[in-house]
Protein backbone atom coordinates (compact mmCIF):
# COMPACT_ATOMS: atom_id res chain seq x y z
CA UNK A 1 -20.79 24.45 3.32
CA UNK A 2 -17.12 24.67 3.41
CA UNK A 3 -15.32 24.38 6.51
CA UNK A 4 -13.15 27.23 8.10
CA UNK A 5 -10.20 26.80 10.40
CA UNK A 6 -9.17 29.03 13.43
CA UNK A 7 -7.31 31.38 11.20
CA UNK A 8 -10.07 32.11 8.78
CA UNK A 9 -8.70 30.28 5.98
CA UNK A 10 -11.23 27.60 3.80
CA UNK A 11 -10.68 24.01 4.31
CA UNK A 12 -6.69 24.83 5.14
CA UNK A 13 -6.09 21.08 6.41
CA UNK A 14 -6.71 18.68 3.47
CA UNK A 15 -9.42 16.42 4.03
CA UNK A 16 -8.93 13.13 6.34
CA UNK A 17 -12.79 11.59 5.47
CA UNK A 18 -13.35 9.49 2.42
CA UNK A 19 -14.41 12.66 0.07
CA UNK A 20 -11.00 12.82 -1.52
CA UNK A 21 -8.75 15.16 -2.17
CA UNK A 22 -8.00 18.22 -4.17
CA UNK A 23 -4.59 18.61 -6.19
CA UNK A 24 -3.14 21.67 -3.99
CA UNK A 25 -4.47 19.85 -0.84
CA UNK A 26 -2.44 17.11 -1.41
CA UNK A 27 0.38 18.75 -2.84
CA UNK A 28 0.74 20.75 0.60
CA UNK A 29 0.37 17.96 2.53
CA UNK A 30 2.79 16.11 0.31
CA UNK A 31 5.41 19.33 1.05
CA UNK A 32 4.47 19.33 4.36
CA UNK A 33 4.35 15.53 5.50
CA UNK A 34 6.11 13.76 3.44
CA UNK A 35 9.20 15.49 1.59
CA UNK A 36 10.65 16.25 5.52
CA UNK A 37 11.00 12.12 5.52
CA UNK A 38 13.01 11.77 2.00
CA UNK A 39 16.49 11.38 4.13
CA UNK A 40 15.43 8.40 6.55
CA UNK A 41 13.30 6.94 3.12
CA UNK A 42 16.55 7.31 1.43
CA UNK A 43 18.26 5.45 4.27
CA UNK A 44 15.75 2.73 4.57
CA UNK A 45 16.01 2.45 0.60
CA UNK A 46 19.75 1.87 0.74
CA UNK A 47 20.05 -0.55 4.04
CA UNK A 48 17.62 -2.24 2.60
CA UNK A 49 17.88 -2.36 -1.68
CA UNK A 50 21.29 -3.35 -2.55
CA UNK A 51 21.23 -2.44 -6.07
CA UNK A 52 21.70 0.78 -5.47
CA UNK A 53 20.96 2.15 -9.08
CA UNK A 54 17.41 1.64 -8.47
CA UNK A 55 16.88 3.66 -5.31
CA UNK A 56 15.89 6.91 -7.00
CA UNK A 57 13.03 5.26 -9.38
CA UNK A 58 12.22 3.23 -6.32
CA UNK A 59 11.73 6.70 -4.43
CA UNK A 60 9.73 8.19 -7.22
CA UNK A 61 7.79 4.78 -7.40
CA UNK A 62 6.84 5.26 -3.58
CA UNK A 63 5.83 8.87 -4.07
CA UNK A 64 3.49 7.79 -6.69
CA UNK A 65 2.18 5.57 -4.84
CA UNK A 66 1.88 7.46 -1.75
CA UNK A 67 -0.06 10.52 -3.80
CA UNK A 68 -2.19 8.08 -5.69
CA UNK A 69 -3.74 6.48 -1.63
CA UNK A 70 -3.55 10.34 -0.90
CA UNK A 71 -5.87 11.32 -2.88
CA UNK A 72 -8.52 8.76 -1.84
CA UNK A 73 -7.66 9.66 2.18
CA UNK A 74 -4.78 11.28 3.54
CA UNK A 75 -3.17 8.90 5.99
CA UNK A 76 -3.64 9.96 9.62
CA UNK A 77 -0.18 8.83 10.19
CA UNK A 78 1.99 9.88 7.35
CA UNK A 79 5.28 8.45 8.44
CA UNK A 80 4.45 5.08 9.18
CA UNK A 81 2.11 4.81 5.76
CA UNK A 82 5.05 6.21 3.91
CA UNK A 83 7.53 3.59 5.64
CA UNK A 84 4.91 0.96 4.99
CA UNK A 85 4.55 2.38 1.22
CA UNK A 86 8.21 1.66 0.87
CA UNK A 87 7.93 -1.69 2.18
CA UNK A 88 5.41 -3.08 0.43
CA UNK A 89 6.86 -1.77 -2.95
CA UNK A 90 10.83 -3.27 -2.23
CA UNK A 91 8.12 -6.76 -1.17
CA UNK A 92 6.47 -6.65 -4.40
CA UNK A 93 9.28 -6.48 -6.45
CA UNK A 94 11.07 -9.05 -5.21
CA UNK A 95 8.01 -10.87 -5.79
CA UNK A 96 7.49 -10.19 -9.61
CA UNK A 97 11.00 -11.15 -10.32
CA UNK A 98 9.73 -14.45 -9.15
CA UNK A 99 12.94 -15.57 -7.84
CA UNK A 100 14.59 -13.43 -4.47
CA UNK A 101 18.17 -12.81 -6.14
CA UNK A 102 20.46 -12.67 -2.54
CA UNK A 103 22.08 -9.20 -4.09
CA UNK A 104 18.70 -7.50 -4.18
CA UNK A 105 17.62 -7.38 -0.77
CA UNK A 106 20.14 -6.64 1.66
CA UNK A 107 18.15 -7.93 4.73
CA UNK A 108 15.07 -10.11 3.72
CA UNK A 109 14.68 -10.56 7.76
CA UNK A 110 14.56 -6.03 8.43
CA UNK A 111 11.70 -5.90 5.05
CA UNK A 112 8.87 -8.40 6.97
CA UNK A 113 8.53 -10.14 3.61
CA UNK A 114 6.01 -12.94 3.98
CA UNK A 115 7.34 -15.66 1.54
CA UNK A 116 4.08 -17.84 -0.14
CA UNK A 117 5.83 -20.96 0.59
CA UNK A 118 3.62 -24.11 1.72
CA UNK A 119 6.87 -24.80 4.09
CA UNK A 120 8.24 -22.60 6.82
CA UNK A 121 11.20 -25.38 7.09
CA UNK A 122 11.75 -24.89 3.17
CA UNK A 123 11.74 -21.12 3.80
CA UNK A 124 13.98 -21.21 6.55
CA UNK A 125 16.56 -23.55 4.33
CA UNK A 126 16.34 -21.53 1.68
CA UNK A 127 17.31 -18.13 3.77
CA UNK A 128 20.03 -20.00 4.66
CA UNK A 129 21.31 -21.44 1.63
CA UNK A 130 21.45 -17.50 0.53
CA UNK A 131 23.82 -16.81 3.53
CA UNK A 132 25.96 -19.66 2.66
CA UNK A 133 26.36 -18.64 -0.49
CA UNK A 134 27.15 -14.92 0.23
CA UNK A 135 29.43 -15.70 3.25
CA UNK A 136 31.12 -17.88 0.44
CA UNK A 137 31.59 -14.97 -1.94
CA UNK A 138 32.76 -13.22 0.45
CA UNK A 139 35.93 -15.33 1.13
CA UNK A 140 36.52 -15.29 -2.71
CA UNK A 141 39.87 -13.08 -3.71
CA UNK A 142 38.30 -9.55 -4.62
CA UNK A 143 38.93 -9.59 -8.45
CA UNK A 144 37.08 -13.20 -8.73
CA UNK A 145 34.79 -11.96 -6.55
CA UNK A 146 33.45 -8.97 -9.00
CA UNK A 147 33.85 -11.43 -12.01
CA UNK A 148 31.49 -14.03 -10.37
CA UNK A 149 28.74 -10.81 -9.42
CA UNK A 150 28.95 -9.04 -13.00
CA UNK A 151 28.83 -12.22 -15.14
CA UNK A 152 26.49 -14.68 -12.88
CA UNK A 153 24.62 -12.77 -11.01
CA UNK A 154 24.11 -9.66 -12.89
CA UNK A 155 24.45 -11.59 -16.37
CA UNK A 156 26.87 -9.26 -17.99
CA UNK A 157 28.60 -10.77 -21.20
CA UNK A 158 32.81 -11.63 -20.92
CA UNK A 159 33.53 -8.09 -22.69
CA UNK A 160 31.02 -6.23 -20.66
CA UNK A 161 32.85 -7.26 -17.60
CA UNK A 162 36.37 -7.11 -19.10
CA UNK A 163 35.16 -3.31 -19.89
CA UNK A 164 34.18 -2.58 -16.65
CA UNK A 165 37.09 -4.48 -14.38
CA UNK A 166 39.51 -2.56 -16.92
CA UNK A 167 41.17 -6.32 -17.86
CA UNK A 168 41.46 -8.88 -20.77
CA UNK A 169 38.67 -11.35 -21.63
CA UNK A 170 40.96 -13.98 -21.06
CA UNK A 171 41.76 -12.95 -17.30
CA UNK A 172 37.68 -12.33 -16.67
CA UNK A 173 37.28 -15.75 -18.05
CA UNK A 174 40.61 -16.74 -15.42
CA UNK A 175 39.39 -15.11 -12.71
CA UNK A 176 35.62 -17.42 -13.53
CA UNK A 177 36.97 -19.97 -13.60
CA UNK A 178 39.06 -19.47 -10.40
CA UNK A 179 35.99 -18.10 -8.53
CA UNK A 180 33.59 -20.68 -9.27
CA UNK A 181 36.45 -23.45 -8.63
CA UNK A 182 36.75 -21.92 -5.18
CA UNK A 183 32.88 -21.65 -4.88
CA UNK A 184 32.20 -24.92 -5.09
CA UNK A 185 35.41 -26.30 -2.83
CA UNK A 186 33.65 -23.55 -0.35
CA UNK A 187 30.20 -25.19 -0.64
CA UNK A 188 30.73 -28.74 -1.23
CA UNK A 189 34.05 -29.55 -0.31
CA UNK A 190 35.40 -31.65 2.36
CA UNK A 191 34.20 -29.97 5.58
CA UNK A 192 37.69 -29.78 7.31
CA UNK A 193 38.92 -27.61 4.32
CA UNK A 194 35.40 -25.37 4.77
CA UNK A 195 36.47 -24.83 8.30
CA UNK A 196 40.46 -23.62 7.52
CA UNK A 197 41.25 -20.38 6.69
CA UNK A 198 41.42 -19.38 3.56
């Protein structure tokens, strides 16, 4: 026996037991729940992905995702299991890249991500050895700067950067060698020069 809702119509509101879930239930629930919250997804995606090419197949990754639990059960509280959709997917990627690259994740702190390490002191060091070394890029000049990003941390080869900066090999591989130089006096240098101005 189907079930009928105040206006008449059959089974109108998708099902919230453990029966599952037709495709046009789920597709108006998806319309109606879900596609309203694309903006603040959007927003959480970008304060909290930095590479900011991804953020559309990381949408379209949560969608899927979201449909696929949908179909099972729809959530009783679709805003929070979207949010928490989103979350977990930005956690698990970080995860299978098996290393947390400090340009991926703007905020590791805003995402909750639980890091398996045996050591919260060795977590905590770590988190901060990541700041360091972004508070130190950010005092680089801004053309060393981009040549340190593009060729160390996004691997891009001297003419792929050269292309891209609109410069020379040669002055990529100046403004490397510059950038690193100043790295280093920035990390491991004498702690009075750390402290000066730039």
């Amino acid at each position: 026996m189907t079930e009928r809702s105040d206006t008449g119509r059959d089974n109108a509101e998708p099902s919230r037991s453990g029966a599952g879930v037709n495709a046009s239930q789920l597709e108006a629930w998806f319309v109606r729940e879900i596609l309203p919250l694309e903006a603040e997804l959007m927003q959480f995606l970008h304060h909290n992905w930095r590479n900011k090419s991804d953020i559309t197949d990381l949408r379209q990754d949560i969608y899927e995702r979201v449909c696929e639990a949908a179909l099972e059960k729809i959530p009783d509280q679709p805003k929070a299991f979207l949010f928490r959709t989103a979350r977990n997917l930005l956690v698990d990627r970080v995860r299978r890249e098996h290393v947390v690259p400090f340009e991926a994740v703007a905020d590791l702190d805003a995402l909750g991500l639980v890091i398996e390490a045996a050591n919260p002191e060795r977590t905590a060091i770590a988190r901060d050895e990541l700041r360091r070394l972004q508070a130190a890029l950010d005092r680089l000049p801004p053309r060393s700067r981009q040549a340190i990003v593009l060729g160390r941390i996004e691997g891009l080869a001297g003419h792929e950067i050269a292309r891209r900066m609109g410069i020379s090999e040669s002055t990529v591989s100046i403004h490397l060698a510059n950038g690193i130089r100043a790295l280093v006096d920035i990390l491991y240098g004498d702690p009075a020069d750390v402290r000066r101005k730039p």
